[in-house]
N, C-alpha and C. Protein backbone atom coordinates (compact mmCIF):
# COMPACT_ATOMS: atom_id res chain seq x y z
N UNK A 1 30.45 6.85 25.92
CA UNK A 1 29.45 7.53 25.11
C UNK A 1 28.71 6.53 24.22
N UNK A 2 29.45 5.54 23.49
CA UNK A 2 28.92 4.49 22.68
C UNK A 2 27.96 3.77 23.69
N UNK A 3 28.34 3.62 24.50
CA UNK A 3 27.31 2.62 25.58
C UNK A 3 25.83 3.31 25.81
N UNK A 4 26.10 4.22 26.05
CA UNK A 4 25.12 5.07 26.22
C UNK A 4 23.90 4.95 25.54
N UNK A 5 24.86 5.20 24.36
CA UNK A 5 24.08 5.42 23.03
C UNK A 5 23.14 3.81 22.87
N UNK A 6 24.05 2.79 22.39
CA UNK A 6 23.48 1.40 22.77
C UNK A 6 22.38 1.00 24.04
N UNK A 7 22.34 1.40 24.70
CA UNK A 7 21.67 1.49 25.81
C UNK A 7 20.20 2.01 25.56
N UNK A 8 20.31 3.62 25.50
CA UNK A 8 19.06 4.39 24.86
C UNK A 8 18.18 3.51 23.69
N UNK A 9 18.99 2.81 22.59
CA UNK A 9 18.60 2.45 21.54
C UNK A 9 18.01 1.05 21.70
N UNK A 10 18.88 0.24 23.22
CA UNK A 10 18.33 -1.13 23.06
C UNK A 10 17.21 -0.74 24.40
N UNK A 11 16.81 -0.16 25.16
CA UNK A 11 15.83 0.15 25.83
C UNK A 11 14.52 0.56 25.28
N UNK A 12 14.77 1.89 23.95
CA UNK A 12 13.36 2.20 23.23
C UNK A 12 13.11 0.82 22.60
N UNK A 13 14.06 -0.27 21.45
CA UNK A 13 13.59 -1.67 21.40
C UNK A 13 12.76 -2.30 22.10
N UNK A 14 13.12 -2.38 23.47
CA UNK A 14 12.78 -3.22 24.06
C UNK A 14 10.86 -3.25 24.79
N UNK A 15 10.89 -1.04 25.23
CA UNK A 15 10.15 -0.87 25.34
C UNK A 15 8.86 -0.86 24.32
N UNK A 16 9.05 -0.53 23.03
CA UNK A 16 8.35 -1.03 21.70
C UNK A 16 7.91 -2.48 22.13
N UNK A 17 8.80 -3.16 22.05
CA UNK A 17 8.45 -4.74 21.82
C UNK A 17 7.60 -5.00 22.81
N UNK A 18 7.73 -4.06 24.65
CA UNK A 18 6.61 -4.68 25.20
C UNK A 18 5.36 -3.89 25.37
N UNK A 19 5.31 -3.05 24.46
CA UNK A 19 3.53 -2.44 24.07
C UNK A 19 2.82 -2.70 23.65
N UNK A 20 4.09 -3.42 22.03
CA UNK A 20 3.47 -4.08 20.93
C UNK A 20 3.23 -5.68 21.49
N UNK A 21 3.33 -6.01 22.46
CA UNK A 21 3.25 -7.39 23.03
C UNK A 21 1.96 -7.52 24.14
N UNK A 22 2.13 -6.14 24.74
CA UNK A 22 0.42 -6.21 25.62
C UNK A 22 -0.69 -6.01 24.68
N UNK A 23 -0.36 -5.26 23.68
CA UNK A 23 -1.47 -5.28 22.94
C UNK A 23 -1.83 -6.37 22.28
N UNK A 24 -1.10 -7.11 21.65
CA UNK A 24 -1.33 -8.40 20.94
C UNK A 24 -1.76 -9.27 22.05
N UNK A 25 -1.72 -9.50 23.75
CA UNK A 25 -2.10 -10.26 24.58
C UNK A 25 -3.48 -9.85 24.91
N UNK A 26 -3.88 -8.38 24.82
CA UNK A 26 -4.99 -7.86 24.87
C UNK A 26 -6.12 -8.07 23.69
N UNK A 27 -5.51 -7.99 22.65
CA UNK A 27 -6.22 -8.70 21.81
C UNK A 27 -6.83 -9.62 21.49
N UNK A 28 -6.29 -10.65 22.07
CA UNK A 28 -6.49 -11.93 21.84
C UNK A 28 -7.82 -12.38 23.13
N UNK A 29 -8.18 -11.46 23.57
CA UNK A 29 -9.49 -11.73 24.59
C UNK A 29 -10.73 -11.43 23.84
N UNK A 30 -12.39 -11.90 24.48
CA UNK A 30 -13.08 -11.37 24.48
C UNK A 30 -13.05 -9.48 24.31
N UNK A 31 -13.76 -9.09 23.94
CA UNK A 31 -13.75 -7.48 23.73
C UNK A 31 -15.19 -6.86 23.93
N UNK A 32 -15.29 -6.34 24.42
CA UNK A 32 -16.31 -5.01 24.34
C UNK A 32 -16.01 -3.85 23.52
N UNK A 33 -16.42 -3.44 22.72
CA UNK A 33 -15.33 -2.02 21.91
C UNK A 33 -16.92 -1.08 22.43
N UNK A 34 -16.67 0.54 21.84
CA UNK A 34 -17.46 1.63 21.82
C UNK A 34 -16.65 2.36 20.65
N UNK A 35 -16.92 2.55 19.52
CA UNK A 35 -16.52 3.08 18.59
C UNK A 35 -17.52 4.44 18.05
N UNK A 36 -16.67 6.08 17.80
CA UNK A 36 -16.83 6.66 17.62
C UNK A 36 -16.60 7.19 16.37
N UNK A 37 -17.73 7.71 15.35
CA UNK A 37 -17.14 8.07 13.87
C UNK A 37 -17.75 9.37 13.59
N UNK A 38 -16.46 10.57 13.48
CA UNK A 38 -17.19 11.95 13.08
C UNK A 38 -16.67 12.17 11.92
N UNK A 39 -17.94 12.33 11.28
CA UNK A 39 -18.23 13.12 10.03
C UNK A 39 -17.57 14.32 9.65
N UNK A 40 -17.48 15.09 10.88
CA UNK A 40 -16.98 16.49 10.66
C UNK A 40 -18.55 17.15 10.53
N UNK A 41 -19.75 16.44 10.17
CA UNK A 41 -21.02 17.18 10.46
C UNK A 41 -22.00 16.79 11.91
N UNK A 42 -21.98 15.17 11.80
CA UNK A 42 -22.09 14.25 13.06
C UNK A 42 -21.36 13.27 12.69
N UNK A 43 -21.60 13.22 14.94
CA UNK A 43 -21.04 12.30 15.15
C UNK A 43 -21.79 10.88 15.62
N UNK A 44 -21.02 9.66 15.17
CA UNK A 44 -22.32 8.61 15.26
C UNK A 44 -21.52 7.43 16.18
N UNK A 45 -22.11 7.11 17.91
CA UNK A 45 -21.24 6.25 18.56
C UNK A 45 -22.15 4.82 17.91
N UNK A 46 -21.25 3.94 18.92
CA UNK A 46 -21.97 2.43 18.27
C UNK A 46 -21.20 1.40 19.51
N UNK A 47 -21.56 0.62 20.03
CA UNK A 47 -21.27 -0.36 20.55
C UNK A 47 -21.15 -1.67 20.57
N UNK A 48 -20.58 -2.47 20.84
CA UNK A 48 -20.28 -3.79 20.36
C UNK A 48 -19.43 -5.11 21.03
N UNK A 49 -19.42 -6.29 20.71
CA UNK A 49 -18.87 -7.07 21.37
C UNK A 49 -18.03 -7.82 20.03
N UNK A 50 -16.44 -8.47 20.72
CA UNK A 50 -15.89 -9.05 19.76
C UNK A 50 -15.67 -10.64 20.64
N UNK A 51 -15.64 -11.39 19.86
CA UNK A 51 -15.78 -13.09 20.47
C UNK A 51 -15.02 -13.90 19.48
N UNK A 52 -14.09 -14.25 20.19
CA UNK A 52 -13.21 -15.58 19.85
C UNK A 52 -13.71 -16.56 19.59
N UNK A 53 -13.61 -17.47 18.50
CA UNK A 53 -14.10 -18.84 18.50
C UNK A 53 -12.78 -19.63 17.71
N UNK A 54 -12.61 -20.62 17.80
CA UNK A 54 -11.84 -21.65 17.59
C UNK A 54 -11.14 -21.44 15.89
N UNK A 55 -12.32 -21.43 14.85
CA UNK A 55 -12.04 -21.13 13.65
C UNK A 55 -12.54 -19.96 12.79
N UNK A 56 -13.01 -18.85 13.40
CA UNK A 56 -13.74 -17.05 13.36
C UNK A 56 -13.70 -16.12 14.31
N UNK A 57 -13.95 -15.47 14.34
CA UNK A 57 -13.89 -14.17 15.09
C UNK A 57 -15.21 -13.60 14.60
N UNK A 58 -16.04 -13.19 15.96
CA UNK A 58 -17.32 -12.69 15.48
C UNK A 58 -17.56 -11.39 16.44
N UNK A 59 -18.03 -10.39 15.43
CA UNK A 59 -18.07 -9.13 15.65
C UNK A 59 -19.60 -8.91 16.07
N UNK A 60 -20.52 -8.71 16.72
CA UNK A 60 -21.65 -7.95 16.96
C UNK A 60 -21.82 -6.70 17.30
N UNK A 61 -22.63 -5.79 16.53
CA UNK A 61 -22.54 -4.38 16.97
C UNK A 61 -24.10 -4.49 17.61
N UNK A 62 -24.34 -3.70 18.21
CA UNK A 62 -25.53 -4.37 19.52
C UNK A 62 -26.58 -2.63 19.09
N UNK A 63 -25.58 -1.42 19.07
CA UNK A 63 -25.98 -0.11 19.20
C UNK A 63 -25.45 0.36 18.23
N UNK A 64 -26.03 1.43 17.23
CA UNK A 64 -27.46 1.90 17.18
C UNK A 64 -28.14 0.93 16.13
N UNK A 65 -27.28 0.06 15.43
CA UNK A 65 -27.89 -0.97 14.82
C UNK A 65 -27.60 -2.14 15.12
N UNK A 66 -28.01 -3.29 14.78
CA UNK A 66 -28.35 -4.51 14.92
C UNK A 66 -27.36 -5.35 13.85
N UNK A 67 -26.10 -5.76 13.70
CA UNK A 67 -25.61 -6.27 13.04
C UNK A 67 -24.38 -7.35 13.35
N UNK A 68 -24.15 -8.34 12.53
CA UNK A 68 -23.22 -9.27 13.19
C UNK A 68 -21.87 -9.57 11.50
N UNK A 69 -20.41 -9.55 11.79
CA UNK A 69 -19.68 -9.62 11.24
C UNK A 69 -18.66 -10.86 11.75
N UNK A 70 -18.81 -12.03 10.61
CA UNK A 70 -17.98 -13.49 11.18
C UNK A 70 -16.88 -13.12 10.31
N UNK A 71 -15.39 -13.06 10.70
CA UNK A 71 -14.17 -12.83 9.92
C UNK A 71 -13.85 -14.34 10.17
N UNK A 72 -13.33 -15.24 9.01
CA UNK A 72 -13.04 -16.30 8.45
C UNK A 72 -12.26 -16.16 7.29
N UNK A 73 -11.31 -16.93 7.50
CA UNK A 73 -10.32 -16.99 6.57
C UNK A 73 -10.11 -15.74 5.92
N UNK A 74 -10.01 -15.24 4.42
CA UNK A 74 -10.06 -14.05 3.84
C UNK A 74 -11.22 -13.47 3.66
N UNK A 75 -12.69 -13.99 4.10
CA UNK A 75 -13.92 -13.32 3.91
C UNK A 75 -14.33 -12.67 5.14
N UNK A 76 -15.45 -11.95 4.87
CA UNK A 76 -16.08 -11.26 6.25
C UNK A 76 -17.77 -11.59 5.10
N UNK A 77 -18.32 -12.05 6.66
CA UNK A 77 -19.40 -12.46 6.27
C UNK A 77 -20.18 -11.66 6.97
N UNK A 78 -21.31 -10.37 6.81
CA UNK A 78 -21.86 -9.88 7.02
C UNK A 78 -23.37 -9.72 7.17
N UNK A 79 -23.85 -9.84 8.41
CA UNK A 79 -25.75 -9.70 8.68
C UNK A 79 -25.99 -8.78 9.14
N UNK A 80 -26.81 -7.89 8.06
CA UNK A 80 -27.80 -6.80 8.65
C UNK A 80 -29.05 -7.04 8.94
N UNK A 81 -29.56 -7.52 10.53
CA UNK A 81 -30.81 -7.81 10.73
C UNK A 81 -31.95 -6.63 10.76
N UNK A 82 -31.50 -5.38 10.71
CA UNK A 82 -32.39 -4.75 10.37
C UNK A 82 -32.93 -4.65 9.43
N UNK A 83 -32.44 -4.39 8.08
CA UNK A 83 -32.60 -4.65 6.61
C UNK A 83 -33.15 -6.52 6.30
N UNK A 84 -32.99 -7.45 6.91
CA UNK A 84 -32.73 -8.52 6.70
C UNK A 84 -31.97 -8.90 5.72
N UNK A 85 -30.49 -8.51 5.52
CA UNK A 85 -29.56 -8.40 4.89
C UNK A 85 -28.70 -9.66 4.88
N UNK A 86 -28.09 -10.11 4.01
CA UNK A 86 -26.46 -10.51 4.28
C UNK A 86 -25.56 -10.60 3.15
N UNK A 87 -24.61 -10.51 3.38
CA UNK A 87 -23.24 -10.64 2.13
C UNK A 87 -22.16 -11.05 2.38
N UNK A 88 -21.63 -11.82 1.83
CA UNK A 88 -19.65 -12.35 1.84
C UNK A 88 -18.91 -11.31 0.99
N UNK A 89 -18.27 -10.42 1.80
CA UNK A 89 -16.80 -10.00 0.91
C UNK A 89 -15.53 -10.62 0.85
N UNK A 90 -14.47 -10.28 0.31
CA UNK A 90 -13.11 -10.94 0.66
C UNK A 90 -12.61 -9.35 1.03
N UNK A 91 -11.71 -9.80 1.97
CA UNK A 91 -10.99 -8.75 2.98
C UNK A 91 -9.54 -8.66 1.72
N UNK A 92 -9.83 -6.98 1.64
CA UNK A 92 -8.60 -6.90 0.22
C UNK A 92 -7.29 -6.02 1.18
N UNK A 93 -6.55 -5.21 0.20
CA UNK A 93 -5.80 -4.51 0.73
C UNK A 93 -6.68 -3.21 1.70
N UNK A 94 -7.83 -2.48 1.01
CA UNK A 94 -8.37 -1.73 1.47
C UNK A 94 -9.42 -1.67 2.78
N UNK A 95 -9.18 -2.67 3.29
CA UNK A 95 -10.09 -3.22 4.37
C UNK A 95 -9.59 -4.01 5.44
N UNK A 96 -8.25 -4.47 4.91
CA UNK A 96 -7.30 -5.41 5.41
C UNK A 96 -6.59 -5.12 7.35
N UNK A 97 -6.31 -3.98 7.32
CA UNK A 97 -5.43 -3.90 8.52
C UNK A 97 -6.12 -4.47 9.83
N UNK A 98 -7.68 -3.56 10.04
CA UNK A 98 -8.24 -3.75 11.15
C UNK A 98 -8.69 -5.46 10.92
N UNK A 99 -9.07 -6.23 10.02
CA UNK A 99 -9.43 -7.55 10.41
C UNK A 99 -7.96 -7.96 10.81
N UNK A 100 -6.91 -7.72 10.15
CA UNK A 100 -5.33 -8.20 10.11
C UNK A 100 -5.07 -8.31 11.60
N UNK A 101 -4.91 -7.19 12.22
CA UNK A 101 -5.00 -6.84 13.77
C UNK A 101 -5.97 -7.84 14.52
N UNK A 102 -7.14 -7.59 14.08
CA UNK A 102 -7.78 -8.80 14.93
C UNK A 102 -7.54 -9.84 14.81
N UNK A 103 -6.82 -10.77 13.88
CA UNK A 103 -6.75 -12.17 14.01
C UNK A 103 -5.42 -12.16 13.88
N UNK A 104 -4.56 -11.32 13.93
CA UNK A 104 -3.38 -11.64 13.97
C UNK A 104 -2.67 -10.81 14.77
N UNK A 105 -2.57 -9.35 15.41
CA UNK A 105 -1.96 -8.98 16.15
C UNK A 105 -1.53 -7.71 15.50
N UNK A 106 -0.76 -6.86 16.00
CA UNK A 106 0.57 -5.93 15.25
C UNK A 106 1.67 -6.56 15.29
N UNK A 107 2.05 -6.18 14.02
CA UNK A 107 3.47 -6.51 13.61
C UNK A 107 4.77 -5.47 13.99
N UNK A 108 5.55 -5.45 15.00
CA UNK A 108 6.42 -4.83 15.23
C UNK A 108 7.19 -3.71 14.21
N UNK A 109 7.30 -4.44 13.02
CA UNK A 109 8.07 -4.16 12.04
C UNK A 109 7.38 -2.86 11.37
N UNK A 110 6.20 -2.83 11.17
CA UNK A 110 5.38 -1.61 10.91
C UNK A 110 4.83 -0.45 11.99
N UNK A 111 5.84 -0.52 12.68
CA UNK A 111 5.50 0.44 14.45
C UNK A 111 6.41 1.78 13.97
N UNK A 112 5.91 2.96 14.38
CA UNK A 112 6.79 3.67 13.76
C UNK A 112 6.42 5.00 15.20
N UNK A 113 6.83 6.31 15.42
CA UNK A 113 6.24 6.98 16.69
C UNK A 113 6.14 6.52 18.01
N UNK A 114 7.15 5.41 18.27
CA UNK A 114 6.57 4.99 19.56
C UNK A 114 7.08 6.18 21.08
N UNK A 115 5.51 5.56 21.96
CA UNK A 115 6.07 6.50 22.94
C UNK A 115 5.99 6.12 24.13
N UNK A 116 5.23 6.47 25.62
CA UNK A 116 5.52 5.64 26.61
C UNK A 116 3.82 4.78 26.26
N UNK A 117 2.93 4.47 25.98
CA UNK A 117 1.62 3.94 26.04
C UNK A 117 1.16 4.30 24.45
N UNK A 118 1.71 4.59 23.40
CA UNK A 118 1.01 4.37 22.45
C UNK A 118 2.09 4.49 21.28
N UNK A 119 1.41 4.08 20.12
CA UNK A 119 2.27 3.87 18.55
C UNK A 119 1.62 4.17 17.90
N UNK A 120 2.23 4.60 16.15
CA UNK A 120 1.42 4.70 14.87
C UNK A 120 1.62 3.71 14.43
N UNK A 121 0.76 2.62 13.66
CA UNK A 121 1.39 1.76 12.74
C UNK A 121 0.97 2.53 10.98
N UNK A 122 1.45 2.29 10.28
CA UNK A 122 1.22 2.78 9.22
C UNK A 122 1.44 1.34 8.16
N UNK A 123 -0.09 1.05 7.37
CA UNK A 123 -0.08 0.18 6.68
C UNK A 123 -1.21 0.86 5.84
N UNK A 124 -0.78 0.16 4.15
CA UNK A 124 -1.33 0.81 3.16
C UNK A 124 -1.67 2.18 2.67
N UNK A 125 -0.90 2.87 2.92
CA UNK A 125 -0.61 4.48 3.29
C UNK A 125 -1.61 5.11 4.12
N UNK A 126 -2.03 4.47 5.28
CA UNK A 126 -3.12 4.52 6.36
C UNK A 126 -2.37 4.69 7.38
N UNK A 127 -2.57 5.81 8.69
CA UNK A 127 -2.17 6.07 9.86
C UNK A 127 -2.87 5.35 10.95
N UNK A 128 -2.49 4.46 11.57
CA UNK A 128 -3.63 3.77 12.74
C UNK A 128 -2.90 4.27 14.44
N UNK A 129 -3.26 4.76 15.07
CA UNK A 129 -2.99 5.53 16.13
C UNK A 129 -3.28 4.54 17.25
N UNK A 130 -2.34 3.53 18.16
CA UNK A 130 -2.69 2.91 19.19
C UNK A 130 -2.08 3.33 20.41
N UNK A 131 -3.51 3.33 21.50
CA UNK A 131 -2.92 3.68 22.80
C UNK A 131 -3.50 2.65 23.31
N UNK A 132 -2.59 2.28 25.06
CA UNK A 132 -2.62 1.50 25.31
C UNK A 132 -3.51 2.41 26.97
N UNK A 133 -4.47 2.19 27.55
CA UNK A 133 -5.65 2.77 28.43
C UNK A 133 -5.10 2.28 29.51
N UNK A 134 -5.32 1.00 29.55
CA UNK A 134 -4.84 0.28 31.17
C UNK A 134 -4.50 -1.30 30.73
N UNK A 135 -4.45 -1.74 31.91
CA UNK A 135 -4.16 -3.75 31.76
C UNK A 135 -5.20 -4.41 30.69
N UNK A 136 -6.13 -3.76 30.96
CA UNK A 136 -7.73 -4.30 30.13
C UNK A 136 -7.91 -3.39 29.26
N UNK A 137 -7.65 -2.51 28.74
CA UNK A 137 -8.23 -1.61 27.55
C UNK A 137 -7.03 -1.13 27.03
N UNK A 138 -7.68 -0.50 25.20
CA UNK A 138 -6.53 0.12 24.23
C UNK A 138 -7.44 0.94 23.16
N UNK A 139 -7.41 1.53 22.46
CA UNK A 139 -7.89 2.17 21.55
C UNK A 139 -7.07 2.19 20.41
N UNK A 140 -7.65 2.38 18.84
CA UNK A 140 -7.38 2.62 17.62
C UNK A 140 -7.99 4.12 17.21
N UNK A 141 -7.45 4.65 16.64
CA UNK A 141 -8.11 5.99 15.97
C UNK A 141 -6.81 5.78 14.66
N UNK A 142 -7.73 6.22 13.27
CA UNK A 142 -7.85 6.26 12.60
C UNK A 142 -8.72 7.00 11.32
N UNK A 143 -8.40 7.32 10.39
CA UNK A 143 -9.29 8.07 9.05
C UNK A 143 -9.75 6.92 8.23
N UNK A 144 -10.80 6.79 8.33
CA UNK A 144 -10.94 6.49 7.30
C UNK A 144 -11.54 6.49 5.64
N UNK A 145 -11.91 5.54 4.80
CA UNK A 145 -11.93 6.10 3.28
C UNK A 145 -12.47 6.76 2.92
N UNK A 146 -13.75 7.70 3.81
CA UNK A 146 -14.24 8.70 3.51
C UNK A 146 -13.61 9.81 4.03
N UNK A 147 -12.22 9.98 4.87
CA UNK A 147 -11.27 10.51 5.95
C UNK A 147 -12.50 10.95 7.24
N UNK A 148 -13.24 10.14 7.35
CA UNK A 148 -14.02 10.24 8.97
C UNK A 148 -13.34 9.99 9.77
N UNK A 149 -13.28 10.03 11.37
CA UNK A 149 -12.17 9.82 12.08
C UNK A 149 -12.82 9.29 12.71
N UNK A 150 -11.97 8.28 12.87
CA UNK A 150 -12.82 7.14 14.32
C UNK A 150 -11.80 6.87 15.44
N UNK A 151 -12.49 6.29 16.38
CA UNK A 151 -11.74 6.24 17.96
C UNK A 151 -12.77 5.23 18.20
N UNK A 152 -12.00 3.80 18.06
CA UNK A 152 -12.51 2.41 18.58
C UNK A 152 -12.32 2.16 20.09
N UNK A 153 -12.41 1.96 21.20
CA UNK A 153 -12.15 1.73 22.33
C UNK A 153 -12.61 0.20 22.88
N UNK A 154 -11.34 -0.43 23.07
CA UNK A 154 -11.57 -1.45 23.58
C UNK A 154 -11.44 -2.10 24.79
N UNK A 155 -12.19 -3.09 25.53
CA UNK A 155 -12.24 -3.38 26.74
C UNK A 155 -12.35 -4.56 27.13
N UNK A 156 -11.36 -5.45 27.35
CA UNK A 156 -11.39 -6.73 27.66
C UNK A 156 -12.87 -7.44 28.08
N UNK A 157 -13.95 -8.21 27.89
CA UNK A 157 -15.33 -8.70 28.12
C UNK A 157 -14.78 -9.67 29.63
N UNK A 158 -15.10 -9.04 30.35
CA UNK A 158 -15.19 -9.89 31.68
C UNK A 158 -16.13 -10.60 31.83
């Protein structure tokens, strides 16, 4: 019966560790995302590309606006070419997870719900909802600080 039990317990481990491990391998590519955000009045899609570089990570959203986001070190450096905009923030607790994830991965240790293709992680009393689509794609859904709900979808950039 003890075996059993050990068994069940070191198998869900194991299976955790390799979801949370395709995703962090998936991550670490080129990306295409399609991100969805409802209001609860509308809903507003947007499209985009994410790109690896050596010392940043650069975000372009292509649809319905025109904007580019370089994550570096603790800042996010932001261009709104429509506005002819730009600004440096520093990435705080409140903004933190999704750049966190992108340049660093999920952390096992904050996995909580796991099931056969997806997890909650829960950081900063925030619910982040990951499923895993296929070999090449995963999605995030999430509330966020206005509690809008979004559904990021991502797709390896071939």
């Amino acid at each position: 019966m003890y075996k059993l039990i050990f068994f069940i317990l070191l198998s869900v481990s194991l299976y955790s560790e390799d979801s949370v491990s395709s995703i962090n391998k998936l991550i670490n590519n080129n990306l295409i995302f399609f991100q969805t955000t409802d209001s609860g009045f509308e809903e507003i899609n947007s499209k985009g590309r994410l790109i690896r570089n050596k010392d940043f990570i650069e975000i372009t959203i292509d649809f319905p606006s025109n904007e580019k986001y370089i994550l570096r070190d603790s800042i996010i450096e932001i261009y709104d070419y429509e506005f002819n905009q730009s600004q440096i923030i520093e990435i705080n607790d409140d903004n933190s997870f999704l750049f966190d994830f992108l340049t660093n991965g999920i952390d096992a240790d904050e996995i909580n719900n796991m099931n056969e293709n997806s997890f909650t992680v829960l950081k900063n009393d925030n619910q982040f909802f990951v499923n895993i689509i296929s070999e090449s794609s995963f999605s995030i859904s999430y509330n966020d600080n206005m509690n809008y709900k979004n559904l990021i979808v991502f797709e390896v950039l071939k």
